[in-house]
Protein backbone atom coordinates (compact mmCIF):
# COMPACT_ATOMS: atom_id res chain seq x y z
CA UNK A 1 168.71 91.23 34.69
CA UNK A 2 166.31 88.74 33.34
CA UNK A 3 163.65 87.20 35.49
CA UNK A 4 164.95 83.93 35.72
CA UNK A 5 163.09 80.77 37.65
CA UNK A 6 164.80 77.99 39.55
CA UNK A 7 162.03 75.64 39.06
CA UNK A 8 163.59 73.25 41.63
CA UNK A 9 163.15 75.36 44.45
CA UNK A 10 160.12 77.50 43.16
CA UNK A 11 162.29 80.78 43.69
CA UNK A 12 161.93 83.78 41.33
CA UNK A 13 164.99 85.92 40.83
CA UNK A 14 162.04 88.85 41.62
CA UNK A 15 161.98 87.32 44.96
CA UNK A 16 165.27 88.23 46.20
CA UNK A 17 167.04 91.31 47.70
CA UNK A 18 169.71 92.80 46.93
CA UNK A 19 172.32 90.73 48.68
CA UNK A 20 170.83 87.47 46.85
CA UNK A 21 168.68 86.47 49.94
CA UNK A 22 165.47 85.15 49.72
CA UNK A 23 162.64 88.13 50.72
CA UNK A 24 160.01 87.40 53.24
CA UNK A 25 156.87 86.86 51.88
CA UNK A 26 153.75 88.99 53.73
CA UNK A 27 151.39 87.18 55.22
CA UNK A 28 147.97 86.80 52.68
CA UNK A 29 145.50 89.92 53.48
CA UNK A 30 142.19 88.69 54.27
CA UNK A 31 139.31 88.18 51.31
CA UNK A 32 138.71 92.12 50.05
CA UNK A 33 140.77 93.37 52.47
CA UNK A 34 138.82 92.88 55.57
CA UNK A 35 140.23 92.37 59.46
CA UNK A 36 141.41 89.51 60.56
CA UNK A 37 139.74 88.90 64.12
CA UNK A 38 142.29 86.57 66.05
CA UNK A 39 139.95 85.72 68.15
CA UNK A 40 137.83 83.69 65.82
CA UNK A 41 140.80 82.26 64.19
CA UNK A 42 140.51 78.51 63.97
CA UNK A 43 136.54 78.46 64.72
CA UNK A 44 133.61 77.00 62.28
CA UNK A 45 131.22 79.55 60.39
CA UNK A 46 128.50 77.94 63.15
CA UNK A 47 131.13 79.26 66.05
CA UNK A 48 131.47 82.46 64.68
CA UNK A 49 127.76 83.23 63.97
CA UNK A 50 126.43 82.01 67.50
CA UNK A 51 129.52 84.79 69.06
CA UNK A 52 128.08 87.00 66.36
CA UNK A 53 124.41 86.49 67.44
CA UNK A 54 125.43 86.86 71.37
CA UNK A 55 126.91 89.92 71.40
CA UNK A 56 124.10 91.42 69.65
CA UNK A 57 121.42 89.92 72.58
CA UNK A 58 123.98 91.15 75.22
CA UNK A 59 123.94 94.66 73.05
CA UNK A 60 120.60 94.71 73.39
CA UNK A 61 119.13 93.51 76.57
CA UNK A 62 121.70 96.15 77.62
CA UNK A 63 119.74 98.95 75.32
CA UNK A 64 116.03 97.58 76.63
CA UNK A 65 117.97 97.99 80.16
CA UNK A 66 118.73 101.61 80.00
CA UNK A 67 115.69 102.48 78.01
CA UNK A 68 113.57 101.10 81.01
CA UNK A 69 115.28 102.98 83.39
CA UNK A 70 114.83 106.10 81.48
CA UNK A 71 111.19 105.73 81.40
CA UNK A 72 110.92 105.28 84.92
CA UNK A 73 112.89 108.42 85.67
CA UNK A 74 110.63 110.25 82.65
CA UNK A 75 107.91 109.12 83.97
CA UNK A 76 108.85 110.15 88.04
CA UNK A 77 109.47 113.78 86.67
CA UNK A 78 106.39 113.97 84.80
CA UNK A 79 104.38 113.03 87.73
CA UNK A 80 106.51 116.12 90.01
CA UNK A 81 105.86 118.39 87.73
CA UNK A 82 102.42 118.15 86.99
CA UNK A 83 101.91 118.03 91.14
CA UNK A 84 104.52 120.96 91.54
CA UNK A 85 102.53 122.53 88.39
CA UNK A 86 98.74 121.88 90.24
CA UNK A 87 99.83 122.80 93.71
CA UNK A 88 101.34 126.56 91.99
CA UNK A 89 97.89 126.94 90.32
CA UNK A 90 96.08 126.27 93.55
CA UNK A 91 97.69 128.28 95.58
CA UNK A 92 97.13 131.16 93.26
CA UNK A 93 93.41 131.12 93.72
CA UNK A 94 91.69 133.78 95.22
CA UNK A 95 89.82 132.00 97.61
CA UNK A 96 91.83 131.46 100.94
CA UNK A 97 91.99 128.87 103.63
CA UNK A 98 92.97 130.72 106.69
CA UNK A 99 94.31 128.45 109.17
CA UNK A 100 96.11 128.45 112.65
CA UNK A 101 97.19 125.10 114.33
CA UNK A 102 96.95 126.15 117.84
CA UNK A 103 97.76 123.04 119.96
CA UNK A 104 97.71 119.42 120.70
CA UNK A 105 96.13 117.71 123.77
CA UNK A 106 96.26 114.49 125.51
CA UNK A 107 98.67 112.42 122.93
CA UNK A 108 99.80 109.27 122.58
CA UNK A 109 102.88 108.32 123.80
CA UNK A 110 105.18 106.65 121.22
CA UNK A 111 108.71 107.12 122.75
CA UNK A 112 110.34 104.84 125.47
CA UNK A 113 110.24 107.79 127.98
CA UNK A 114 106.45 108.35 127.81
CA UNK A 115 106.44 111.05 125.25
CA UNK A 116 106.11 111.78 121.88
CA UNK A 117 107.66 114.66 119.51
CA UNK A 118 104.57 115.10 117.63
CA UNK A 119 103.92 117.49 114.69
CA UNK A 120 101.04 118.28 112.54
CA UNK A 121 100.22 117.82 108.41
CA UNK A 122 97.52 119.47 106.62
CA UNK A 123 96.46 118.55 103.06
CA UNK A 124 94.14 120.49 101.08
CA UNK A 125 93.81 119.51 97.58
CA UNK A 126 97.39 119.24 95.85
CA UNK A 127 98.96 121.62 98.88
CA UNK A 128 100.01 119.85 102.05
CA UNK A 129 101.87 122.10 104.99
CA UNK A 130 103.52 121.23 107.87
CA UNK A 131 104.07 122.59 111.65
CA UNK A 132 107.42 122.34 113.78
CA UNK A 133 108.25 119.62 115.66
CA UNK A 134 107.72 119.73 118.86
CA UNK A 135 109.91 117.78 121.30
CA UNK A 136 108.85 115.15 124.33
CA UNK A 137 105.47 116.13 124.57
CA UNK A 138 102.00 115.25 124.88
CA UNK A 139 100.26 118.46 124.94
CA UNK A 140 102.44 120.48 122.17
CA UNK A 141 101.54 124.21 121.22
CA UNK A 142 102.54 125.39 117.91
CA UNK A 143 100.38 127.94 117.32
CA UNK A 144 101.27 128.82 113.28
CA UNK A 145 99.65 129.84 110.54
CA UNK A 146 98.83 129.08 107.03
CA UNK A 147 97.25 130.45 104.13
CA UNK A 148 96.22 127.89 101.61
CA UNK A 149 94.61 128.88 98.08
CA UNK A 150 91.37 126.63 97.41
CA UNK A 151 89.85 126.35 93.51
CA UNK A 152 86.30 126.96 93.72
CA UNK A 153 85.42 123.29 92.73
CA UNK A 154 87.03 121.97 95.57
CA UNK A 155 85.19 123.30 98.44
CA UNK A 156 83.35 120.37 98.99
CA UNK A 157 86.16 118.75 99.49
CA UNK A 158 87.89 118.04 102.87
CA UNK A 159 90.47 119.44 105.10
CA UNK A 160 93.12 116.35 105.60
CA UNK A 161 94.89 116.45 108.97
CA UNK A 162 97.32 113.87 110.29
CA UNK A 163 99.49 113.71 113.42
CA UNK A 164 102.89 112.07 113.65
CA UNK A 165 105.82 111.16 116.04
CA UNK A 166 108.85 112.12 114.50
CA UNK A 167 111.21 108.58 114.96
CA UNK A 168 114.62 108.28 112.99
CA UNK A 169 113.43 105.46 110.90
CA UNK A 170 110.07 105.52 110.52
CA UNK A 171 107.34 108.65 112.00
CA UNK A 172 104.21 106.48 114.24
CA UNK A 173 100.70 107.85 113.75
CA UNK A 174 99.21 109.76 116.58
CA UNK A 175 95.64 109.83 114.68
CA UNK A 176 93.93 111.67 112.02
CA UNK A 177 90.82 113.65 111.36
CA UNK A 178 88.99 115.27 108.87
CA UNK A 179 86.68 118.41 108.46
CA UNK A 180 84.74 119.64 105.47
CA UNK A 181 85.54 122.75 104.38
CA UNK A 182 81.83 123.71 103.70
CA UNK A 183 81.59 123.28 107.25
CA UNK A 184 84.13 126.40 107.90
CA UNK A 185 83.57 129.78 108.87
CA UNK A 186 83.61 132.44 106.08
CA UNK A 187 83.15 135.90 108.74
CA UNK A 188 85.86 135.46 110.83
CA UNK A 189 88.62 133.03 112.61
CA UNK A 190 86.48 130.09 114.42
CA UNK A 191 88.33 127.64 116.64
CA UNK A 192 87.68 123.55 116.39
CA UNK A 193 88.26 120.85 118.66
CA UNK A 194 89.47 118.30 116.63
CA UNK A 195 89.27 114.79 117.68
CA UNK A 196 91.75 112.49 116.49
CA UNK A 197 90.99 108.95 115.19
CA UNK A 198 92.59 105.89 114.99
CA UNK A 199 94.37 106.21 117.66
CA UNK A 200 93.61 105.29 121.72
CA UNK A 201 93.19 109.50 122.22
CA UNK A 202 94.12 113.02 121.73
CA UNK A 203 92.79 115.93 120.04
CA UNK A 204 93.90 119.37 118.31
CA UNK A 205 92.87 123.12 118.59
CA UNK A 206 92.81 124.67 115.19
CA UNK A 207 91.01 127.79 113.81
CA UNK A 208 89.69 128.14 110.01
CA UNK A 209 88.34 130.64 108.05
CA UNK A 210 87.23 130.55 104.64
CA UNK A 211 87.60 134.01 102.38
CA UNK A 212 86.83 134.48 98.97
């Protein structure tokens, strides 16, 4: 059949289907074949660059966001591990801190029934240890024992001792203290009354020795 053209109607004998209908014409593909977004359909080149440009800021405060965050949890874990690593490598030393937290005497009283439920921190260094808690008491006894490795460098340092009320919320301060450890025995056990400041009173009984 020859391609004939009705020039009145613009309609090519090409154009039709079998049955002598008319074929839909597909819609035009976009310029070298990219998508169509219908969302930008109908907006000026400005429109679609400033929704072009926002995205991207959203994309990347988003990016700066989680990057932040990951340097702050880096950054946490570094700072564990290097304590976790320091306090390991202390307490391997050869020299020892004996010590024995015997008791408490004469305490403040930071609970509405006249009592306290005090308990006892030690810091030496990187290592800090704890004693039980004792309940409703001013004059607790513990009586435990620790054994706490000490570098050679820091033995001028000081023993770090701090007393606390165990609260839900927040634990009060019953007083602190400190005692050189040059100060300590190196023959044998030697017990010290520890007086407690900033607080209105108490003390502690707690022996030291130092062995190398």
């Amino acid at each position: 059949t020859s391609r004939l053209t009705n020039n009145n109607n613009n309609l090519h004998l090409s154009d039709m289907d079998p049955h002598g209908h008319a074929a839909p014409h597909a819609a035009p593909a976009a310029a070298h074949g990219a998508p169509v977004d219908p969302s930008k359909q109908g907006l000026s080149s400005g429109q679609k660059v400033a929704i072009g440009v926002g995205a991207a800021a959203v994309v990347g405060v988003a990016a700066v966001g989680a990057a932040a965050v990951g340097a702050l949890a880096l950054g946490g874990g570094l700072y564990a591990y290097k304590n976790s690593r320091e306090e390991k490598e202390q307490m391997l030393s050869p020299v020892r801190l004996h010590i024995r937290v015997v008791s408490g005497h004469d305490l403040v009283a930071k609970d509405s029934g006249g009592t306290s439920d005090p308990y006892v921190v030690i810091n030496v260094g990187y290592v800090t240890v704890k004693t039980e808690i004792k309940k409703k008491t001013l004059n607790p006894s513990w009586n435990e024992s620790f054994d706490i490795g000490v570098h050679e460098a820091q033995l001028d340092q000081n023993v770090n001792i701090r007393v606390f009320d165990k609260d839900l919320l927040s634990d009060d301060s019953l007083g602190e203290a400190t005692i050189p450890i040059s100060s300590l025995s190196r023959a044998a056990f030697q017990d010290h009354n520890v007086v407690l400041t900033k607080t209105k009173s108490g003390s502690l009984t707690i022996s030291f020795q130092v062995v190398h």
